[in-house]
Protein backbone atom coordinates (compact mmCIF):
# COMPACT_ATOMS: atom_id res chain seq x y z
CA UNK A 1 -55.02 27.21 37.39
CA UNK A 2 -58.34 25.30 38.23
CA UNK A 3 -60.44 24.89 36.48
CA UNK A 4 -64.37 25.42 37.34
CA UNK A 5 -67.61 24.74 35.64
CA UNK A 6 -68.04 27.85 33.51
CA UNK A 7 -71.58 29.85 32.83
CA UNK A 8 -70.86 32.16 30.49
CA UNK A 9 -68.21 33.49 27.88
CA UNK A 10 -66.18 36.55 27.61
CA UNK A 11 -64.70 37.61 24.38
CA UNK A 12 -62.70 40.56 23.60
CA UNK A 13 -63.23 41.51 20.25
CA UNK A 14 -59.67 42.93 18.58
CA UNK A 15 -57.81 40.08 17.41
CA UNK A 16 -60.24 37.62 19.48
CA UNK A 17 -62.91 38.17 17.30
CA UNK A 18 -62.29 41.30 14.92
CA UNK A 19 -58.46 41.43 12.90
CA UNK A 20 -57.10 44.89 13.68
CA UNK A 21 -54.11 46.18 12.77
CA UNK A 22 -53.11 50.38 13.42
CA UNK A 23 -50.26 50.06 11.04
CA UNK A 24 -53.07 50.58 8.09
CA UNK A 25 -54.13 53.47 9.88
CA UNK A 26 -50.66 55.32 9.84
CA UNK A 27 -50.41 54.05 6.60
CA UNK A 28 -53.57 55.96 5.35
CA UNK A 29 -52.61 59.12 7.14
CA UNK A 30 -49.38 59.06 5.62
CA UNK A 31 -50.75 58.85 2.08
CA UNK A 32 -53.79 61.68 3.13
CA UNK A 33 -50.75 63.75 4.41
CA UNK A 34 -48.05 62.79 1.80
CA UNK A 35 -45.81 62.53 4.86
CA UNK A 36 -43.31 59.37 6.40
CA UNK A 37 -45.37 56.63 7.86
CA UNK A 38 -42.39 55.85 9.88
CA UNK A 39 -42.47 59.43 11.14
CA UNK A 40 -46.35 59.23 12.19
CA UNK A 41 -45.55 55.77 13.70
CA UNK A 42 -43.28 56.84 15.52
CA UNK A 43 -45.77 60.10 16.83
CA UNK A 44 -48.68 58.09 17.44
CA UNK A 45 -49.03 57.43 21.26
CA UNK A 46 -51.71 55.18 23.09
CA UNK A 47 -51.66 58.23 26.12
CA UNK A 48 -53.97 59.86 28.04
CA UNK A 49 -56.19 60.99 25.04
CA UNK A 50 -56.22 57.68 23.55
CA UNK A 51 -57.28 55.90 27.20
CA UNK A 52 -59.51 59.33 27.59
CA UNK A 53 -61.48 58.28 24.24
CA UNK A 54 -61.62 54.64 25.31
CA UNK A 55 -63.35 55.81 28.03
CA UNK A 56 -65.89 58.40 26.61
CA UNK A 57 -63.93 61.14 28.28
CA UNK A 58 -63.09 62.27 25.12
CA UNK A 59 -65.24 63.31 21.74
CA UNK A 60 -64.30 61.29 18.43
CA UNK A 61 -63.91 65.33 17.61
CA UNK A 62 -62.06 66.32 20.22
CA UNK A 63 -59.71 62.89 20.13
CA UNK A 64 -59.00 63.78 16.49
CA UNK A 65 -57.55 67.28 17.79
CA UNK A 66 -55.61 65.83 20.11
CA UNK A 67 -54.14 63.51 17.29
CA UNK A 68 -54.01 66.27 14.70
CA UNK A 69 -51.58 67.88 17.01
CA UNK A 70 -49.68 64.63 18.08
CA UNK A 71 -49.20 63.67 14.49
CA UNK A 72 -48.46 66.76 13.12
CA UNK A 73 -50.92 66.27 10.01
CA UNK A 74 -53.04 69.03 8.91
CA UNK A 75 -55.50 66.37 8.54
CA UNK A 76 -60.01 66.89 8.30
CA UNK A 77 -62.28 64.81 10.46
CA UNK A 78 -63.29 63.20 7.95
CA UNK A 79 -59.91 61.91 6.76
CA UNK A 80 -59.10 61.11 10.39
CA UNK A 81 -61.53 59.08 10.55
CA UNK A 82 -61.30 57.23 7.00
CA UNK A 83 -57.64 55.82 8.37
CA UNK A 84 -58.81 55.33 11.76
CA UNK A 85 -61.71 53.03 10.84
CA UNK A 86 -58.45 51.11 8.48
CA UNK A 87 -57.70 49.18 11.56
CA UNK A 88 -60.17 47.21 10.70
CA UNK A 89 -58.68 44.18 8.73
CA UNK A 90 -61.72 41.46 9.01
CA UNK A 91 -62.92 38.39 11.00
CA UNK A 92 -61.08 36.33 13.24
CA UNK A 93 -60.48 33.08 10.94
CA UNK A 94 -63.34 30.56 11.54
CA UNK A 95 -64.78 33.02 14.40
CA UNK A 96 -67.82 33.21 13.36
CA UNK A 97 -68.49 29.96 12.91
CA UNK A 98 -67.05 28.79 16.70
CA UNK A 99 -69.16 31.37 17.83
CA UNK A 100 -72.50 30.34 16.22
CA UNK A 101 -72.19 27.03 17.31
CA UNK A 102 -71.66 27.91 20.94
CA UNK A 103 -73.96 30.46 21.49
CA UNK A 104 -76.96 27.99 21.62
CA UNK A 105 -75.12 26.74 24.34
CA UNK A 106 -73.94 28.73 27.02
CA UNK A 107 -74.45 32.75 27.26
CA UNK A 108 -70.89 34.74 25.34
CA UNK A 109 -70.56 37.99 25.90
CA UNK A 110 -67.79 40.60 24.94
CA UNK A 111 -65.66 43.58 26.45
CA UNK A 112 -64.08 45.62 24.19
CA UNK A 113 -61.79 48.61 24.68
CA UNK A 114 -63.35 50.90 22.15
CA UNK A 115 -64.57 54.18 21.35
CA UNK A 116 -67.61 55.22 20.03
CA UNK A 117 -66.38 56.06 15.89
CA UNK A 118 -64.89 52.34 15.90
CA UNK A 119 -67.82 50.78 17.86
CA UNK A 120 -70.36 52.59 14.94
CA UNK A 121 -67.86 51.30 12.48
CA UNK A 122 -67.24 47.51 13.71
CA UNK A 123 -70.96 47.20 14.82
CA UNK A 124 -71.93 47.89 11.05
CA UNK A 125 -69.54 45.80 9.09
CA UNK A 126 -68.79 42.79 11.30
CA UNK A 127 -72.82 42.75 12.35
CA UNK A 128 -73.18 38.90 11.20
CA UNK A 129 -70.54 38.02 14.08
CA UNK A 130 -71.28 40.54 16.71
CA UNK A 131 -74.57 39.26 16.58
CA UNK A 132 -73.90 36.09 18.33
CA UNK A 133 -72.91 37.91 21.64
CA UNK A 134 -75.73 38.34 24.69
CA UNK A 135 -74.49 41.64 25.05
CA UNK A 136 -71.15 43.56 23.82
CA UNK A 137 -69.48 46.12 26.67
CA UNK A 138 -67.80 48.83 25.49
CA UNK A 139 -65.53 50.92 27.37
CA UNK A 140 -66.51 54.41 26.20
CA UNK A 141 -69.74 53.29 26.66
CA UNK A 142 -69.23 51.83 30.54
CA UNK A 143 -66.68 54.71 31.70
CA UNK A 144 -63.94 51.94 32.15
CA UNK A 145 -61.63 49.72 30.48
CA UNK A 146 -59.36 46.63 30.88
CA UNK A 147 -57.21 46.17 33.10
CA UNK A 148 -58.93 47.97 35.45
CA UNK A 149 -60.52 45.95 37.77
CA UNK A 150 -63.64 48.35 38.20
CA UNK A 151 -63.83 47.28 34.02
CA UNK A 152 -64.41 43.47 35.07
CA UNK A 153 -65.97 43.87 38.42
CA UNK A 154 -68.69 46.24 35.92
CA UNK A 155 -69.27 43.16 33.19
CA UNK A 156 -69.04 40.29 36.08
CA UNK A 157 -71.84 42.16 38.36
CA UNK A 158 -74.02 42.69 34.99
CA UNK A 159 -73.90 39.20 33.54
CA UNK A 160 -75.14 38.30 37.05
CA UNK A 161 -72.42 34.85 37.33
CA UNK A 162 -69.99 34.30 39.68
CA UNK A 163 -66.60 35.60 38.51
CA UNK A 164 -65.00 31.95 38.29
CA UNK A 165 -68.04 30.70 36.52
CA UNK A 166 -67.08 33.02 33.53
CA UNK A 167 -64.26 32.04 30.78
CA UNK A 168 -62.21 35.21 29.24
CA UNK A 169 -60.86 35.31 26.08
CA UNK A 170 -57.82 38.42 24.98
CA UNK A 171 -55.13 38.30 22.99
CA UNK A 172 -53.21 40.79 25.72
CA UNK A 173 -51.46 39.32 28.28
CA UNK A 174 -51.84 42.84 30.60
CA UNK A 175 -55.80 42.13 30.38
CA UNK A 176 -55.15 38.42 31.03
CA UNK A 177 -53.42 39.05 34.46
CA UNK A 178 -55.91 41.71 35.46
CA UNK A 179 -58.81 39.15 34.31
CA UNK A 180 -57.34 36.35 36.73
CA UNK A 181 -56.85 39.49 39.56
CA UNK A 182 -60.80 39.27 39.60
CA UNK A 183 -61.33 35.61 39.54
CA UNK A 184 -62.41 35.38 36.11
CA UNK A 185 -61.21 32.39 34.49
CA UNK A 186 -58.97 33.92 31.62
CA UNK A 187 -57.18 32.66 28.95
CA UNK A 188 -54.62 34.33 26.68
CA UNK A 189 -55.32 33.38 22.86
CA UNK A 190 -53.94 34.32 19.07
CA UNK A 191 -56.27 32.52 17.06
CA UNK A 192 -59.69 30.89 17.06
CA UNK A 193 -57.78 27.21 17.48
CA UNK A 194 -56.92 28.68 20.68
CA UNK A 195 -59.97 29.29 22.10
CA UNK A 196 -61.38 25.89 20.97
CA UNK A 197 -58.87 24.46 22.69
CA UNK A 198 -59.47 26.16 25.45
CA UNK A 199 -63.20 25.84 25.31
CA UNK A 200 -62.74 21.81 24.88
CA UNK A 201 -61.04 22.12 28.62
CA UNK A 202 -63.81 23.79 30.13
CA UNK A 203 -66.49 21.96 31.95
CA UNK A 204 -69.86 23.84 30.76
């Protein structure tokens, strides 16, 4: 791929910038509901109602009745929402950091496939590295989400740069490919030493 002088930064946040993991929310379920975890693993689906949340389609509410019913679990709100928040593992390793020094720089940004409980949740306890991004987009708060191309064509037209002028960062190789389908300049990552190293290739 070529590479072109880049403007601006695109981060995805879970496991670019935010550790996630949903195998601590099925684990919390599982205790609330003294049920198998392997059972509600096995139940849990990333459908229509999960996309439908992502989106804003769908209520935090009427998501968790959709995954009451899924699951099986006779579950409250509340406790659907304690293990749905347990995703939420931490920071990227040195993130923070690689992100403070380059925001002086050049504009980052980030576009995140979210819904609005986790966006309250992550925008409250990861604040200190959120912080360094322009602006965050958020699918349920933009009507769209990656890999749709109406997702980037959305965040490219808004940040105002070229589409090859921008650098994207996601640890999903689906997102990746529908990145490069747009132009953007993508890059598939695990780990902040991948995105330096990617960064260090980029003429900014």
């Amino acid at each position: 791929m070529k590479l072109h002088r880049v403007d601006a930064l695109l981060f995805d946040l879970g496991r670019v910038v935010i550790d996630i993991d949903f195998d601590r929310a099925i684990a919390r379920w599982a205790e609330q509901a003294s049920c198998d975890a392997a059972l509600l693993r096995q139940r849990f689906a990333r459908g229509s109602a999960f996309k439908q949340h992502e989106t804003g389609a769908l209520s935090d509410s009427a998501y968790f009745a959709s995954l009451r019913e899924s699951l099986g679990v006779e579950l409250t709100n509340a406790e659907l929402l304690d293990g749905w928040n347990a995703i939420f593992v931490g920071e990227m390793r040195g993130i923070s950091d690689l992100l403070g020094s380059i925001a002086p720089k050049i504009p980052i940004y980030a576009l995140s496939n979210s819904n609005p409980a986790h966006e309250a949740y992550w925008s409250s306890r990861f604040a200190s590295v959120v912080r360094h991004f322009k602006h965050v987009y958020v699918s349920s708060t933009i009507g769209l989400r990656k890999p749709d191309a109406e997702a980037y064509g959305y965040v490219i037209e808004a940040i105002g740069v070229p589409a090859e002028r921008i650098a994207f960062f996601d640890d999903s190789i689906e997102n990746i490919e529908g990145a490069r389908r747009c132009r953007l300049q993508a890059f598939h990552v695990t780990s902040t030493g991948d995105i330096e190293k990617a960064i260090a290739g980029l003429a900014m």
